[in-house]
N, C-alpha and C. Protein backbone atom coordinates (compact mmCIF):
# COMPACT_ATOMS: atom_id res chain seq x y z
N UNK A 1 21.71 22.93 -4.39
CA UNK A 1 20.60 23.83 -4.36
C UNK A 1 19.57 23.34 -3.35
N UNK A 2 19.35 24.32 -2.83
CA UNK A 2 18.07 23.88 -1.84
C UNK A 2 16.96 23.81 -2.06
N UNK A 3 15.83 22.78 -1.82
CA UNK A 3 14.54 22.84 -2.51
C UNK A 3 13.60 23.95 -1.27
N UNK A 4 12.67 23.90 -1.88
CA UNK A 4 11.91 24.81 -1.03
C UNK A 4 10.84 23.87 -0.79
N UNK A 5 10.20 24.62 0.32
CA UNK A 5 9.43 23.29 1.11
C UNK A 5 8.00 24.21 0.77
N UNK A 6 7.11 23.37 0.50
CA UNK A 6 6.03 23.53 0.02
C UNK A 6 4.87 24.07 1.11
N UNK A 7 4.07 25.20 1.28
CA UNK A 7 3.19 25.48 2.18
C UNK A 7 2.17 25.66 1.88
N UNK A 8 1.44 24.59 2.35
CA UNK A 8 0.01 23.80 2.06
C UNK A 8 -1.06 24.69 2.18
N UNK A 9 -1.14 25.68 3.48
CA UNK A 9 -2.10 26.34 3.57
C UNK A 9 -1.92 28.06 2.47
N UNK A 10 -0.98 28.21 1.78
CA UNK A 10 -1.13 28.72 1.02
C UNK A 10 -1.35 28.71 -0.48
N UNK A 11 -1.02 27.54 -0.42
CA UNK A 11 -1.55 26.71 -1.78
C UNK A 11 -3.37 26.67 -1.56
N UNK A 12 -3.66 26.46 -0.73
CA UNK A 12 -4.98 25.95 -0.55
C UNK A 12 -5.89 27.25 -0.76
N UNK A 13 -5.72 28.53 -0.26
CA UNK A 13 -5.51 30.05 -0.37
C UNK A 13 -5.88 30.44 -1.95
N UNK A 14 -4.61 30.12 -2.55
CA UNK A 14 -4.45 30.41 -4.38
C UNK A 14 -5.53 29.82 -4.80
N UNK A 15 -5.98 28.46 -4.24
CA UNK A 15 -6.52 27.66 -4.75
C UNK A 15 -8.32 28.14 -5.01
N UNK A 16 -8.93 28.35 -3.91
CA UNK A 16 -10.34 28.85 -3.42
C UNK A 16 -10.50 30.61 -3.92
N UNK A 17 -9.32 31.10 -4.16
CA UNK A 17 -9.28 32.78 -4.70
C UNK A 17 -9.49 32.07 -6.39
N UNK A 18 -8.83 31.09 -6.70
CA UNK A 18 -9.21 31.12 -8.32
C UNK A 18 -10.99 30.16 -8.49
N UNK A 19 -10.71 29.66 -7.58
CA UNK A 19 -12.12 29.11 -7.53
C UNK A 19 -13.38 30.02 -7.74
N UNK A 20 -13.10 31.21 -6.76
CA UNK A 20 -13.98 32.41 -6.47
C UNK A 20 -14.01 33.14 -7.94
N UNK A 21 -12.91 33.29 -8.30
CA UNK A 21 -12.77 34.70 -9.40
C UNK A 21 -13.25 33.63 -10.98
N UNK A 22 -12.67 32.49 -11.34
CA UNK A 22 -12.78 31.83 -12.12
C UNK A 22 -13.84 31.03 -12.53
N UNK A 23 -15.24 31.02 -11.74
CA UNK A 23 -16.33 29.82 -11.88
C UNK A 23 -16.64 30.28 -13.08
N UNK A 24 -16.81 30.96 -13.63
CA UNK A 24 -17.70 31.14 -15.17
C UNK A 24 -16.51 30.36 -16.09
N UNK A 25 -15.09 30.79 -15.58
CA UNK A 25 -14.28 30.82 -16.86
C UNK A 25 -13.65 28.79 -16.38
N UNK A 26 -14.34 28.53 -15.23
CA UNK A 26 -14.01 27.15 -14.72
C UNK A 26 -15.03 26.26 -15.43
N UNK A 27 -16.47 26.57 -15.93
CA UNK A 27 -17.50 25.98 -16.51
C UNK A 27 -17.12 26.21 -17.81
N UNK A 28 -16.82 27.14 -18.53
CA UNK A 28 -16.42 27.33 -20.09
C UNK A 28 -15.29 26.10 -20.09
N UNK A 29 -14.08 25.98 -19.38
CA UNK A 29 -13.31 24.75 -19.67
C UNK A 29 -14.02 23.54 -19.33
N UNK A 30 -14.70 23.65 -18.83
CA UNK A 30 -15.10 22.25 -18.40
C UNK A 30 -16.36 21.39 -19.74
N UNK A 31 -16.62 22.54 -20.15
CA UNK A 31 -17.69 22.15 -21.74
C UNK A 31 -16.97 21.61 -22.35
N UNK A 32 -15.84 22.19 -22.78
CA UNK A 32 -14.57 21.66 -23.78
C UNK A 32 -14.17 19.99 -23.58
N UNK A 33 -13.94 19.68 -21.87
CA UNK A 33 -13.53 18.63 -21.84
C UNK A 33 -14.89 17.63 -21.20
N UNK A 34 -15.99 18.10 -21.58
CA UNK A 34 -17.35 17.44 -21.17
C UNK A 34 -17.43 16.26 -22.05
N UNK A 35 -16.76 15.28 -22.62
CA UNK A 35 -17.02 14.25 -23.12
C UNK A 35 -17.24 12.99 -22.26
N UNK A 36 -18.79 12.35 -22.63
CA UNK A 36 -19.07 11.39 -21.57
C UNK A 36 -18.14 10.00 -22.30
N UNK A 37 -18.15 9.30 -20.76
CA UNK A 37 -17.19 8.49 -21.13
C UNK A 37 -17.99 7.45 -22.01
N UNK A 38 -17.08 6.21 -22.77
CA UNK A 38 -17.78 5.26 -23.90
C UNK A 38 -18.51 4.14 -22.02
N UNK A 39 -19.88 3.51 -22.39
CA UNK A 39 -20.31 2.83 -21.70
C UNK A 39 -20.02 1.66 -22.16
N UNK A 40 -19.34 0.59 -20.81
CA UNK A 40 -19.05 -0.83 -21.19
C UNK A 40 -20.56 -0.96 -21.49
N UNK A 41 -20.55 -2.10 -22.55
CA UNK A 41 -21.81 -3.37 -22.54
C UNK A 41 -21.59 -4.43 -21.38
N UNK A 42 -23.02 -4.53 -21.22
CA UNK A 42 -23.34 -5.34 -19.61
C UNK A 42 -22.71 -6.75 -20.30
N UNK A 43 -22.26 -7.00 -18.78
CA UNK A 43 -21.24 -8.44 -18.69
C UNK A 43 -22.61 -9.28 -19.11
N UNK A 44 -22.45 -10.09 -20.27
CA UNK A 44 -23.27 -11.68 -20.38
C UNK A 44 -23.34 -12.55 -19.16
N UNK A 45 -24.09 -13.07 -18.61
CA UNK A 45 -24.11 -14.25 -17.76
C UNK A 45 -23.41 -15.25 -17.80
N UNK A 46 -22.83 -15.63 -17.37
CA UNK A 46 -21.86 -16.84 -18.10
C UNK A 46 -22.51 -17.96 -17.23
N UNK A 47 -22.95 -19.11 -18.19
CA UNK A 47 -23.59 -20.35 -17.93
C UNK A 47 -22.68 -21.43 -17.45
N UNK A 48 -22.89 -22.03 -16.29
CA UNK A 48 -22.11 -22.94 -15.67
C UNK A 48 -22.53 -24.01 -15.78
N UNK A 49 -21.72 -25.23 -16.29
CA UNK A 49 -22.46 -26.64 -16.41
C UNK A 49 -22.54 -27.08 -14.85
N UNK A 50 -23.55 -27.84 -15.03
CA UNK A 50 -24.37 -28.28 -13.93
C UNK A 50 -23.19 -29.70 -13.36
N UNK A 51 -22.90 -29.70 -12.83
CA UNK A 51 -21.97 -31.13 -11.78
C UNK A 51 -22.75 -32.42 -12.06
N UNK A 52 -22.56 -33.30 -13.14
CA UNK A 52 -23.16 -34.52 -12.94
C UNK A 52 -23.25 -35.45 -12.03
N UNK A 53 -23.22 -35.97 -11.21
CA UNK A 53 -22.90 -36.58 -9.93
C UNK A 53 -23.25 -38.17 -10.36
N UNK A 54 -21.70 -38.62 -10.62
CA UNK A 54 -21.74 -40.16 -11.03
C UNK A 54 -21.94 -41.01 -9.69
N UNK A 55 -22.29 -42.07 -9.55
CA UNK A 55 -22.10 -42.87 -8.73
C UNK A 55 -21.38 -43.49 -8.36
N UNK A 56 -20.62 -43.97 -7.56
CA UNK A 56 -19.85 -45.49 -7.95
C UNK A 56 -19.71 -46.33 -6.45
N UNK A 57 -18.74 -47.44 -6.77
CA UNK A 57 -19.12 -48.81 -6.13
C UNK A 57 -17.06 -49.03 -6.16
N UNK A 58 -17.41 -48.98 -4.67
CA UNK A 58 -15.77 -49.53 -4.22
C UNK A 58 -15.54 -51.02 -4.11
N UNK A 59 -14.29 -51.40 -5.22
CA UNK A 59 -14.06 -52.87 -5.18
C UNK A 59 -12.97 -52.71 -4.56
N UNK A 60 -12.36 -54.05 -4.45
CA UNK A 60 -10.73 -54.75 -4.07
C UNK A 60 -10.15 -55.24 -5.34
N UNK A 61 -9.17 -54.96 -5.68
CA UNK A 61 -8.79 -55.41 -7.14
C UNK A 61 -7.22 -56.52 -5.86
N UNK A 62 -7.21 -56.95 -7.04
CA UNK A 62 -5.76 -58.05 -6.32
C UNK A 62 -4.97 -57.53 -8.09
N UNK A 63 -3.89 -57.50 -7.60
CA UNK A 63 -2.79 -56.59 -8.97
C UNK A 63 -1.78 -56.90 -8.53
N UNK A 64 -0.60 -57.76 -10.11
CA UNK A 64 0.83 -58.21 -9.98
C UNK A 64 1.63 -56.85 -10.25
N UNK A 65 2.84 -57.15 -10.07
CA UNK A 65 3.88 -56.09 -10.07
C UNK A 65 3.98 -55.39 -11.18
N UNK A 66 3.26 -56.25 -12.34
CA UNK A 66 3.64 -55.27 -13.84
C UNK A 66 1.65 -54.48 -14.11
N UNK A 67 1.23 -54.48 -12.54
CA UNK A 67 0.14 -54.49 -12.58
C UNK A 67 -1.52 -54.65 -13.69
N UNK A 68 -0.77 -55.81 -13.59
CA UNK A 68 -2.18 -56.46 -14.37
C UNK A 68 -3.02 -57.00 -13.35
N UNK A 69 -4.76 -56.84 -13.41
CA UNK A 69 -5.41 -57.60 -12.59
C UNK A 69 -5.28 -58.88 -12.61
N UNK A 70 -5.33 -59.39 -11.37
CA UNK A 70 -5.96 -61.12 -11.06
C UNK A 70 -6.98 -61.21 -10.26
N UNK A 71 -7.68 -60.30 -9.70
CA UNK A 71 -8.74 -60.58 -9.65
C UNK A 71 -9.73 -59.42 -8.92
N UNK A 72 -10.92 -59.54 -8.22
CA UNK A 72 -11.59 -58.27 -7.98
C UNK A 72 -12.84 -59.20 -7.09
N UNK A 73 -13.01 -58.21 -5.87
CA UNK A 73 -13.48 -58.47 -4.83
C UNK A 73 -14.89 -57.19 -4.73
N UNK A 74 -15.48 -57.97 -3.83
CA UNK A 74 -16.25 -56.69 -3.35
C UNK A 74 -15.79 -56.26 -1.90
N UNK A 75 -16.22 -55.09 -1.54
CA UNK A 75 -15.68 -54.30 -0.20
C UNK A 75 -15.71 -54.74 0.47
N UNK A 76 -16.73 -55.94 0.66
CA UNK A 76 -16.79 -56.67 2.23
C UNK A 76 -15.75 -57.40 2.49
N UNK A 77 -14.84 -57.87 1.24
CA UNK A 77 -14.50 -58.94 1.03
C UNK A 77 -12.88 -58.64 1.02
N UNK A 78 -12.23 -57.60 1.43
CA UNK A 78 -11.27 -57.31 2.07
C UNK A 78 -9.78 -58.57 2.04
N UNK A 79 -10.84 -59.38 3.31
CA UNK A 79 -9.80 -60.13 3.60
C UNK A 79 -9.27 -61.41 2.28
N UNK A 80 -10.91 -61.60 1.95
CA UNK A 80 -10.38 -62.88 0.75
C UNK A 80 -9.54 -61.87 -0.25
N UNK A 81 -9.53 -60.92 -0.71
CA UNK A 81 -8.79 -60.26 -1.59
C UNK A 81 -7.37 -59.81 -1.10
N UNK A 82 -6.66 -60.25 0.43
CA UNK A 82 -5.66 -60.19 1.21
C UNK A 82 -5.48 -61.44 0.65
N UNK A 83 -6.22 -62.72 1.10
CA UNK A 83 -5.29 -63.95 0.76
C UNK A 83 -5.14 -64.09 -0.55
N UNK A 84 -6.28 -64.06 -1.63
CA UNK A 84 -5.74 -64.39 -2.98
C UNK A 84 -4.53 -63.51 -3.40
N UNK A 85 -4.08 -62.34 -2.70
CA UNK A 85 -2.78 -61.59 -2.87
C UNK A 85 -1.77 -62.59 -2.17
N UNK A 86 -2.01 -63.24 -0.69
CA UNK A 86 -0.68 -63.67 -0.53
C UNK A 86 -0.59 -65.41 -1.05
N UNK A 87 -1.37 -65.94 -1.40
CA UNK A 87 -1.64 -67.45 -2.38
C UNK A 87 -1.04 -67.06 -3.74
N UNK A 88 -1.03 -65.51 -4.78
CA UNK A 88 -0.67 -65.88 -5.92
C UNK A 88 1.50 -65.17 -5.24
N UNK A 89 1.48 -64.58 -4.34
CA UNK A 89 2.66 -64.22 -4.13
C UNK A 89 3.33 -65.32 -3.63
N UNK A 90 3.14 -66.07 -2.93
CA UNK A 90 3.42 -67.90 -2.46
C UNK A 90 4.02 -68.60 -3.98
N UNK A 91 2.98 -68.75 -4.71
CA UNK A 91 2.39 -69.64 -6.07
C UNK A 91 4.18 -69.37 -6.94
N UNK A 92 3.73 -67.69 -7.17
CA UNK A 92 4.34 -67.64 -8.26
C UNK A 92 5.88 -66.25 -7.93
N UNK A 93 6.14 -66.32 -6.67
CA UNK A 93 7.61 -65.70 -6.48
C UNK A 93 7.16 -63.84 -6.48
N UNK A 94 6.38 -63.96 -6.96
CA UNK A 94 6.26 -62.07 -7.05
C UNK A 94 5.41 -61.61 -6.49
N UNK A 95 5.11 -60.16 -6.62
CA UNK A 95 4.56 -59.36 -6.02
C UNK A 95 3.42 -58.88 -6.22
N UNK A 96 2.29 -59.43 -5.30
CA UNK A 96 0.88 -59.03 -5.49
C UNK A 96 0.49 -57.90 -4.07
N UNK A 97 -0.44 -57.19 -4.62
CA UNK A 97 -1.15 -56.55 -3.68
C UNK A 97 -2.55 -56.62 -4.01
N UNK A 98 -3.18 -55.76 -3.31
CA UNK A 98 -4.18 -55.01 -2.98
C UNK A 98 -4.65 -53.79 -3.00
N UNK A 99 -5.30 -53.27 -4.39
CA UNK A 99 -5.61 -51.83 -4.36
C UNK A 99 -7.20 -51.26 -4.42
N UNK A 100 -7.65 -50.16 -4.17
CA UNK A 100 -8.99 -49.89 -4.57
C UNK A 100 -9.36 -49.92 -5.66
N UNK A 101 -10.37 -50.12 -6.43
CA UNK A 101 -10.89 -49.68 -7.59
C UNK A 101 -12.26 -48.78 -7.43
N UNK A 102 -12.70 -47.70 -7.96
CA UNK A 102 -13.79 -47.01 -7.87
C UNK A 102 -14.69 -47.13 -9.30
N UNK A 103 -15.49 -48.11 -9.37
CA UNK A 103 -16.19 -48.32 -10.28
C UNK A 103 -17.52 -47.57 -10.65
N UNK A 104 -17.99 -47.20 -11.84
CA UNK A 104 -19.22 -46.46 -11.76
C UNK A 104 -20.49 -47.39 -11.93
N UNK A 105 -21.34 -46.90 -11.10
CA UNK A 105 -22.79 -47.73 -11.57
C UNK A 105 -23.69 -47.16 -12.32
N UNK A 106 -24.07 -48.28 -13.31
CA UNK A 106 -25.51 -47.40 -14.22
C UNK A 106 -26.64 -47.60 -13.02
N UNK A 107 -27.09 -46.15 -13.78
CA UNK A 107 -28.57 -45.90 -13.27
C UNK A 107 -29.25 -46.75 -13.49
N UNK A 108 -29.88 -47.25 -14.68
CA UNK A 108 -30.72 -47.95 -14.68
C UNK A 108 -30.26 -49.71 -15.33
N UNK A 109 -30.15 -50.47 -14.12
CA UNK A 109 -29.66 -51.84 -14.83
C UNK A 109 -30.11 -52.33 -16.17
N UNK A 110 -29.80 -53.34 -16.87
CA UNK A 110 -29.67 -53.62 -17.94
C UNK A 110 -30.63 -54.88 -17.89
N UNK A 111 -31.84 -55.03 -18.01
CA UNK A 111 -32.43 -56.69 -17.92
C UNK A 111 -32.21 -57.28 -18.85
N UNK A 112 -31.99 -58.94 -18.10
CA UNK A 112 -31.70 -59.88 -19.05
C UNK A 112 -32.68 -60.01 -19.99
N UNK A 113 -32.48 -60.27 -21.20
CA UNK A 113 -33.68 -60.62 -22.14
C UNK A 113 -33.61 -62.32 -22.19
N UNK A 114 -34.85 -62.73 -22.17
CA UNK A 114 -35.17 -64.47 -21.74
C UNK A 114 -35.78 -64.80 -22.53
């Protein structure tokens, strides 16, 4: 079966003739389906925690193979935390390195009480 091919400008024709003849009887349907839509409730603000911004303090840790510390350097100190890695790898047959540690600092130090 053959379809028939659709002609736009006569559709459009039907369309504006019922427009014309129908406005009274186009407003009577339109009362019927005049229901306003339900209104969302306004989105809440949603409160964002504020970014604490820790501090911290880069060491040299010296660490054996089953990584336990042996010892801990400060940043400057690089190289002594190179040799005490290759003195305990000498010493004791295994495997030491050298890794970062990122430590946090308190704000406000702790005074000695005297």
């Amino acid at each position: 079966m053959a379809k028939r091919t659709v002609n736009r400008r006569e559709l459009r024709e039907q369309s504006e003739a019922a427009e014309k003849l129908g406005g009274a009887a186009g407003e009577a349907g339109d009362k019927k389906k005049a229901k306003e839509p339900k209104k969302k409730p306004a989105a809440k603000a949603k409160r964002s925690k504020t970014k604490v911004i820790v501090r911290k303090r880069l060491l040299w840790g010296v660490y054996s193979s089953s990584m336990k510390e042996e010892g801990r350097f400060a940043y400057a100190e690089r190289d002594a935390a190179d040799e005490r890695a290759a003195m305990l790898t000498e010493k004791h047959k295994r495997t030491y390195f050298v890794q970062p540690i990122k430590e946090p600092i308190a704000d406000k130090p702790v005074e000695a009480a005297s």
